[in-house]
N, C-alpha and C. Protein backbone atom coordinates (compact mmCIF):
# COMPACT_ATOMS: atom_id res chain seq x y z
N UNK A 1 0.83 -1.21 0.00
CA UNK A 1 0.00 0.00 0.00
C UNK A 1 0.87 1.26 0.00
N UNK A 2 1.92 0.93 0.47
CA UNK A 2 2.73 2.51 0.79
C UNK A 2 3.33 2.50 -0.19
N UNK A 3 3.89 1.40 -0.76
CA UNK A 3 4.65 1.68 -2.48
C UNK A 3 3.78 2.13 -3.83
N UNK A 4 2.72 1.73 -3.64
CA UNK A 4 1.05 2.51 -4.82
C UNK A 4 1.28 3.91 -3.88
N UNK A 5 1.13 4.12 -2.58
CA UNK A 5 0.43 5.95 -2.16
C UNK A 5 1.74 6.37 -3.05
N UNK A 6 2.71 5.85 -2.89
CA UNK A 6 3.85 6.61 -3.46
C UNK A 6 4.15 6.60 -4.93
N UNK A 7 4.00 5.75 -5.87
CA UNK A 7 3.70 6.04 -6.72
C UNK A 7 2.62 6.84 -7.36
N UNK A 8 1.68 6.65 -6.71
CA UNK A 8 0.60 7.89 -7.36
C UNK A 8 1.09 8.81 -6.92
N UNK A 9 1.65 9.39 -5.91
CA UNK A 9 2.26 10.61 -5.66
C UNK A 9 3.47 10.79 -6.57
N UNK A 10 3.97 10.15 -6.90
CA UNK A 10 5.09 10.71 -7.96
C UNK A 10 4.64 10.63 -9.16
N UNK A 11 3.30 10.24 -9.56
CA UNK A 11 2.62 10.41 -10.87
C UNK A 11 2.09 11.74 -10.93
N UNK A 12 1.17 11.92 -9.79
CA UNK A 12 0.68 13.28 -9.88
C UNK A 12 2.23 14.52 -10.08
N UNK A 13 2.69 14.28 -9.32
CA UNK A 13 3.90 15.25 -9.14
C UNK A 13 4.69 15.25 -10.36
N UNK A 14 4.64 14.36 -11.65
CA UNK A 14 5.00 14.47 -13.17
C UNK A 14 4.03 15.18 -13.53
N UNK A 15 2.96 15.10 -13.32
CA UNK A 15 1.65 15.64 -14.25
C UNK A 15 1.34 16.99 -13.25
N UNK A 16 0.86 17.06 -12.45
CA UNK A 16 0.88 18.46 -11.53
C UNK A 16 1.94 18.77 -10.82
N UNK A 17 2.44 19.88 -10.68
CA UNK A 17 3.81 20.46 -10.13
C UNK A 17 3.13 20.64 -9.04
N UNK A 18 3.43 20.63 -7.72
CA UNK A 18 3.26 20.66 -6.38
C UNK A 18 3.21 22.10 -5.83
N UNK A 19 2.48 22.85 -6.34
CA UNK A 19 2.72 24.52 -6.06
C UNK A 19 1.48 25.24 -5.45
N UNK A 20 0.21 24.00 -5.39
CA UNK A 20 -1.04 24.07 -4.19
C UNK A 20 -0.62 23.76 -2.82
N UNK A 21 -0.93 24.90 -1.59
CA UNK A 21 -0.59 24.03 -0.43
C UNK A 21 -1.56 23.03 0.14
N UNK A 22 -2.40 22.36 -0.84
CA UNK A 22 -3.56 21.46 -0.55
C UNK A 22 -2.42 20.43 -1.10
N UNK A 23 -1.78 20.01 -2.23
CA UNK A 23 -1.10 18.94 -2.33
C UNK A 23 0.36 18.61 -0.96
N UNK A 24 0.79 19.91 -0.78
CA UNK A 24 1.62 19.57 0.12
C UNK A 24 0.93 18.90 1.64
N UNK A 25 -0.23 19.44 2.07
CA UNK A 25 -0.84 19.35 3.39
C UNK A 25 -1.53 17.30 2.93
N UNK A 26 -1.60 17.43 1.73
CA UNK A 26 -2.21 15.67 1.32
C UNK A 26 -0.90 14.74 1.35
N UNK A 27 0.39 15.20 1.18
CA UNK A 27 1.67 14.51 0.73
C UNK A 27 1.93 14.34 2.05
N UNK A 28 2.06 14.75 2.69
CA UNK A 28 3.17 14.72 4.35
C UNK A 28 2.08 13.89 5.17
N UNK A 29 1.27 13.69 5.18
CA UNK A 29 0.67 12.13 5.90
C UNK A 29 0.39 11.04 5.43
N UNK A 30 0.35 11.14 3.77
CA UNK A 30 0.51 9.91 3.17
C UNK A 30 1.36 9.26 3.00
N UNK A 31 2.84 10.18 3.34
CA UNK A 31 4.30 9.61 3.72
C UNK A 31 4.75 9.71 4.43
């Protein structure tokens, strides 16, 4: 499960640049 949260997080983060502080506040407890 933690190797998929993390891949979709590095999918989104190819396709959306991380420059919402809604993606940062979603990233730091899913990792």
């Amino acid at each position: 499960n933690k190797a998929e949260g993390k891949c979709l997080i590095e999918a989104l983060d190819a396709i959306l640049p991380p420059t919402r502080p809604t993606d940062k506040a979603l990233r730091l407890p899913l990792q």
